[in-house]
C-alpha atoms as a PDB file:
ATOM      1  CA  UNK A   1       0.000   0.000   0.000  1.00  0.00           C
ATOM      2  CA  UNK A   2       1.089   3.756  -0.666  1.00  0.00           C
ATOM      3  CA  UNK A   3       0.881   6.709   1.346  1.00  0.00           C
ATOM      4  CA  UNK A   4       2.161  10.172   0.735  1.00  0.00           C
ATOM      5  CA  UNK A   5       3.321  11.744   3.610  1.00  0.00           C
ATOM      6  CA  UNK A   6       3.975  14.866   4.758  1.00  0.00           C
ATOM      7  CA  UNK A   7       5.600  16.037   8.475  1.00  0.00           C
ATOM      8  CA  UNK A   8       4.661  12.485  10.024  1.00  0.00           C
ATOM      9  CA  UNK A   9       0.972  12.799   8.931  1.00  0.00           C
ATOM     10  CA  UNK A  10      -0.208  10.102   6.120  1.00  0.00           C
ATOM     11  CA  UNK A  11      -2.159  12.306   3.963  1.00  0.00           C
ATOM     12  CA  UNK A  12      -3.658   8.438   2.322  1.00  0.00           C
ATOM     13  CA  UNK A  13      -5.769   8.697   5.464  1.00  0.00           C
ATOM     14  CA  UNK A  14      -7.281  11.766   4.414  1.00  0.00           C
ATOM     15  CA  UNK A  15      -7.454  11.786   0.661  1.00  0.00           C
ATOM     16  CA  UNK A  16     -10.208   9.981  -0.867  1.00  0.00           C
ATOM     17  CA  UNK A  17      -9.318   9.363  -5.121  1.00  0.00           C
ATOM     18  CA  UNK A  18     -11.624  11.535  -6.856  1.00  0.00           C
ATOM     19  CA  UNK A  19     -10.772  10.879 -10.419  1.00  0.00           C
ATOM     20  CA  UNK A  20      -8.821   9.670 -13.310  1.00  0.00           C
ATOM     21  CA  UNK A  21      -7.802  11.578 -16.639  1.00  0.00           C
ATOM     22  CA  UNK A  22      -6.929  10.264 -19.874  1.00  0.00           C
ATOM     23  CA  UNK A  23      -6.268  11.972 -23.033  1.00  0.00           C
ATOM     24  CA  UNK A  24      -8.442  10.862 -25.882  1.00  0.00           C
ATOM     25  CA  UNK A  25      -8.376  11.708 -29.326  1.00  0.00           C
ATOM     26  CA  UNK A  26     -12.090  10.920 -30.172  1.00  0.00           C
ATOM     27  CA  UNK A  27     -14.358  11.406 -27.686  1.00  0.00           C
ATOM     28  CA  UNK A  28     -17.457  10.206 -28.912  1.00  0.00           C
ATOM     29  CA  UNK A  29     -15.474   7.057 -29.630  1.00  0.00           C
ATOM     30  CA  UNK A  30     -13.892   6.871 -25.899  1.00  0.00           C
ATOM     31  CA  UNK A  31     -17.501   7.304 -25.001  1.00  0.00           C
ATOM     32  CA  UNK A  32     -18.786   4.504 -27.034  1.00  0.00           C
ATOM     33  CA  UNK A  33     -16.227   2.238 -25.650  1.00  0.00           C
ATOM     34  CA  UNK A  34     -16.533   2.863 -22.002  1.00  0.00           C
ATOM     35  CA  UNK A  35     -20.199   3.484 -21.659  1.00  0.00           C
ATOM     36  CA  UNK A  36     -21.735   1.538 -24.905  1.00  0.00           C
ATOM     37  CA  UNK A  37     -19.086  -1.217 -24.388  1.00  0.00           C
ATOM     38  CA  UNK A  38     -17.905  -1.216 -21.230  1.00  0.00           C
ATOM     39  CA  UNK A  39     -21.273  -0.514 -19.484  1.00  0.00           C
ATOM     40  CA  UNK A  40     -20.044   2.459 -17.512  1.00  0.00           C
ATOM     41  CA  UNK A  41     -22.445   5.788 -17.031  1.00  0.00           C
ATOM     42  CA  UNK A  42     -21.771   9.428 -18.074  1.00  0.00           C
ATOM     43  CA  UNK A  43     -21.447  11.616 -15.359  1.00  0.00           C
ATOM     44  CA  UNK A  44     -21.102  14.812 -16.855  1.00  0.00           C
ATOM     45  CA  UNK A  45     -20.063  16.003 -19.870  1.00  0.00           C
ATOM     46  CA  UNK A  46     -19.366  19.342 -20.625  1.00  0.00           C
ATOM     47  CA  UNK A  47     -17.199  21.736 -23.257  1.00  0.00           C
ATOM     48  CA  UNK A  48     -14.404  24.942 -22.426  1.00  0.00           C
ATOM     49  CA  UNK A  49     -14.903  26.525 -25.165  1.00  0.00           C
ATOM     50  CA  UNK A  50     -12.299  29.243 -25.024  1.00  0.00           C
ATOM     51  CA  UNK A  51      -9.362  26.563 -25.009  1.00  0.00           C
ATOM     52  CA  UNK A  52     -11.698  23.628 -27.575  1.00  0.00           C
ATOM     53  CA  UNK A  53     -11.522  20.948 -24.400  1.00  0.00           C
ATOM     54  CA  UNK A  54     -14.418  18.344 -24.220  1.00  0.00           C
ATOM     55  CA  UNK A  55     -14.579  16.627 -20.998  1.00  0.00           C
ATOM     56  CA  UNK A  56     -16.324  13.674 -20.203  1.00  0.00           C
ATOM     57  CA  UNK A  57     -16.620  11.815 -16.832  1.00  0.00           C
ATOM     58  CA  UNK A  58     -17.905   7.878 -16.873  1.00  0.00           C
ATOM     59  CA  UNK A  59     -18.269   5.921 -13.885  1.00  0.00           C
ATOM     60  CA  UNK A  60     -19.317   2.375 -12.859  1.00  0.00           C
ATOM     61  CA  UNK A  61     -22.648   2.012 -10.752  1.00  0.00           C
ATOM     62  CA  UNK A  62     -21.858   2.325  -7.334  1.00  0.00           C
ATOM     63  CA  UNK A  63     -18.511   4.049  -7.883  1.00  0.00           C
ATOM     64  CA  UNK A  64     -17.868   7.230  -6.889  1.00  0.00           C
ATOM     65  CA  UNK A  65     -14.285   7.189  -8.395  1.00  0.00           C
ATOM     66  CA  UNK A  66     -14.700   8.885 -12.080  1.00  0.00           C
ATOM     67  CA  UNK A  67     -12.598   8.224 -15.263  1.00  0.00           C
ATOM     68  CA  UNK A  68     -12.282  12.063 -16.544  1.00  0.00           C
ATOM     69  CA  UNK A  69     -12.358  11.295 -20.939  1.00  0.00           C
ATOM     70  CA  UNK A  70     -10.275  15.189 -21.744  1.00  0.00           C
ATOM     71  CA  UNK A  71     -10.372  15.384 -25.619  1.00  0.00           C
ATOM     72  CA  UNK A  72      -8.582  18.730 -27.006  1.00  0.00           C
ATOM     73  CA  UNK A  73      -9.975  19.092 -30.252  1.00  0.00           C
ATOM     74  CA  UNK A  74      -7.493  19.688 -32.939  1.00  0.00           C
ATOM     75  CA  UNK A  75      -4.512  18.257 -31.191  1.00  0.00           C
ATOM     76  CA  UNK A  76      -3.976  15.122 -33.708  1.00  0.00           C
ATOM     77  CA  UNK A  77      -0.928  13.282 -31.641  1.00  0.00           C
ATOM     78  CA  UNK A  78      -0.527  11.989 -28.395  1.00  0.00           C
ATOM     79  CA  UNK A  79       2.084   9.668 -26.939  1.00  0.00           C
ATOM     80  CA  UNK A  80      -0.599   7.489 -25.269  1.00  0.00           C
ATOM     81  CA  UNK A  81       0.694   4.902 -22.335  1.00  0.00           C
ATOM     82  CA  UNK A  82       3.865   6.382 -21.663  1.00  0.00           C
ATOM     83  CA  UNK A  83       2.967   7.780 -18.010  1.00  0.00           C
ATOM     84  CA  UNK A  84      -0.268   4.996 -17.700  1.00  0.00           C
ATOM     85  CA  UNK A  85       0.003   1.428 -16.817  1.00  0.00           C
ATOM     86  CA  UNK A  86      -3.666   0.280 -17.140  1.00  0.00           C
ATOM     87  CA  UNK A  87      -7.056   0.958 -15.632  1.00  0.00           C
ATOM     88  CA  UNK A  88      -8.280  -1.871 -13.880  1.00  0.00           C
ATOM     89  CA  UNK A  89     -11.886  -2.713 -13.532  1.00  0.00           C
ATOM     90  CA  UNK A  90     -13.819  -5.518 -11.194  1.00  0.00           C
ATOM     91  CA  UNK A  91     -16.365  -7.858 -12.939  1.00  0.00           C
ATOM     92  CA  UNK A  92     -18.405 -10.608 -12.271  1.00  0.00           C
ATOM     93  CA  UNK A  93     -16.842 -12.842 -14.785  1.00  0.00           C
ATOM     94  CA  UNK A  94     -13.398 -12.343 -16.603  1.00  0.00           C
ATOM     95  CA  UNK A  95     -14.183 -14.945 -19.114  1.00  0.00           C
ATOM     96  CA  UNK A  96     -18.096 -14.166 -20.039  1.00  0.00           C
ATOM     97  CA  UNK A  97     -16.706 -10.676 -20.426  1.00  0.00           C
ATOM     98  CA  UNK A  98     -13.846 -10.909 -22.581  1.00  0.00           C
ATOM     99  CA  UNK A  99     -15.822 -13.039 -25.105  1.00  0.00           C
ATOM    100  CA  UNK A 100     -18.523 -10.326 -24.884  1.00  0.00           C
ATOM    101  CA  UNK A 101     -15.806  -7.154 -25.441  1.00  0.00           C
ATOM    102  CA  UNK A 102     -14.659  -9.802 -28.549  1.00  0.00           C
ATOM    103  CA  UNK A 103     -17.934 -10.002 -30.012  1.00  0.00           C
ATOM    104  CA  UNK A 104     -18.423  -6.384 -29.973  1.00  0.00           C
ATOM    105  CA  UNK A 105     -14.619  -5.975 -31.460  1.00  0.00           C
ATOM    106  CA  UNK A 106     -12.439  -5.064 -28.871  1.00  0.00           C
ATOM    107  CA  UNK A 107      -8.571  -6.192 -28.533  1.00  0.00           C
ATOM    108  CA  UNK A 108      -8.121  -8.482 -26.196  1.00  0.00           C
ATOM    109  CA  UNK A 109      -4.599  -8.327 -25.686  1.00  0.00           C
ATOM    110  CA  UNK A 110      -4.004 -10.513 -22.804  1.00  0.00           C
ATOM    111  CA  UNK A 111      -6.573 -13.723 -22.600  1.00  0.00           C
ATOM    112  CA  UNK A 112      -8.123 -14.707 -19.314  1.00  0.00           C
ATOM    113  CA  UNK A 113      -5.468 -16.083 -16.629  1.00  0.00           C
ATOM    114  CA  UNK A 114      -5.458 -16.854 -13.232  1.00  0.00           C
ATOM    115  CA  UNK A 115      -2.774 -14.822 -10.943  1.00  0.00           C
ATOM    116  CA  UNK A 116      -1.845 -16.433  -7.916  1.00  0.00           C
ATOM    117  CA  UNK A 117       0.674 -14.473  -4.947  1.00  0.00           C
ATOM    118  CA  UNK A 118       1.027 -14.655  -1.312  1.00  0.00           C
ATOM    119  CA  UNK A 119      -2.461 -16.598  -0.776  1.00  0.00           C
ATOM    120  CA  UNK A 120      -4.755 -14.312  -3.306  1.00  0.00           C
ATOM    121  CA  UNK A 121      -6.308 -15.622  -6.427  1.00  0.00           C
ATOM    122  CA  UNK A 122      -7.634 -13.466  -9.353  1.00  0.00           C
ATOM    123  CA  UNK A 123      -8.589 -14.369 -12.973  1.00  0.00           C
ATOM    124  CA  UNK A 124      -7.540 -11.127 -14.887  1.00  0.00           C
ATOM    125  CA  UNK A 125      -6.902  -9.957 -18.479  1.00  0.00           C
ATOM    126  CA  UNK A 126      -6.664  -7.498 -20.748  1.00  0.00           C
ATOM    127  CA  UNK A 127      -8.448  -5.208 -23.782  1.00  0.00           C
ATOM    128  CA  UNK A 128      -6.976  -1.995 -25.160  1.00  0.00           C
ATOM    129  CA  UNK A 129      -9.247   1.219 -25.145  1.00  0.00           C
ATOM    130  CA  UNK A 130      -9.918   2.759 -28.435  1.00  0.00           C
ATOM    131  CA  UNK A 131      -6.605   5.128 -27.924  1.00  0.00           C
ATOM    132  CA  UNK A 132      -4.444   2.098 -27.279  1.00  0.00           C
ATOM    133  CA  UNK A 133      -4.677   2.399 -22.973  1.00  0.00           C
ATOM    134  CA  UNK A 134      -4.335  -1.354 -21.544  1.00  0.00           C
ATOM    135  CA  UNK A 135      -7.979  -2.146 -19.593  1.00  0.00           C
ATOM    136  CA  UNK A 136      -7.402  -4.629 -16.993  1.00  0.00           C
ATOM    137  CA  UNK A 137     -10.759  -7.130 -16.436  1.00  0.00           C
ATOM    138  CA  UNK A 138     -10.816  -8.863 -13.023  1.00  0.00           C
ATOM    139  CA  UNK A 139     -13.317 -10.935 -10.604  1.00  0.00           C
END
């Protein structure tokens, strides 16, 4: 476990994750693929227009930690997954779901697997996000 910590006081105790931000380059297609796909909900959704930023934040029911979808319109590259391992999300069944993401097209780019350490079992895997951001699946 991580905490940051400042003069002696572990600020972990007192922060509570909020949200999440990835770039996107499309964000009606980010959108599609996290809520359409995915199953997760918009939150809000919402445009600056002085500086041509969409923003989008989907989350999963129950969840009060947001993924924040910031699309700069205009801005054609991005080095995507340099500084961003994966987002990991819990479901009720790896395997049911990664045929499921298949059928609707998705990459699965690591099949179903069980991980085993220090007495904890987990069947993961992973699908790629329509800007190439690893998704990791897990029950």
């Amino acid at each position: 476990m991580f905490f940051l910590c400042y003069d002696g006081i572990h600020l972990g105790a007192l922060m509570k994750i909020k949200h999440f931000c990835i770039n996107v380059k499309d964000l009606d297609k980010s959108l599609d693929f996290y809520c359409g796909t995915l199953g997760l909900e918009i939150s809000r959704r919402f445009k600056i227009a002085e500086s041509g930023v969409e923003i989008a934040l989907v989350v999963g029911k129950g969840s009060d930690v947001a993924i924040e979808l910031f699309c700069q319109r205009g801005k054609e590259k991005y080095v995507m997954g340099d500084h961003l391992g994966h987002l990991a999300f819990i479901v009720g069944d790896v395997d049911a779901t990664v045929e499921e993401l298949r059928k609707k097209g998705v990459e699965v780019i690591m099949e179903p697997f069980t991980f085993s350490q220090g007495g904890l079992e987990e069947r993961l895997a992973f699908v790629r996000d329509p800007d190439g951001i690893s998704v990791e699946l897990s029950s």
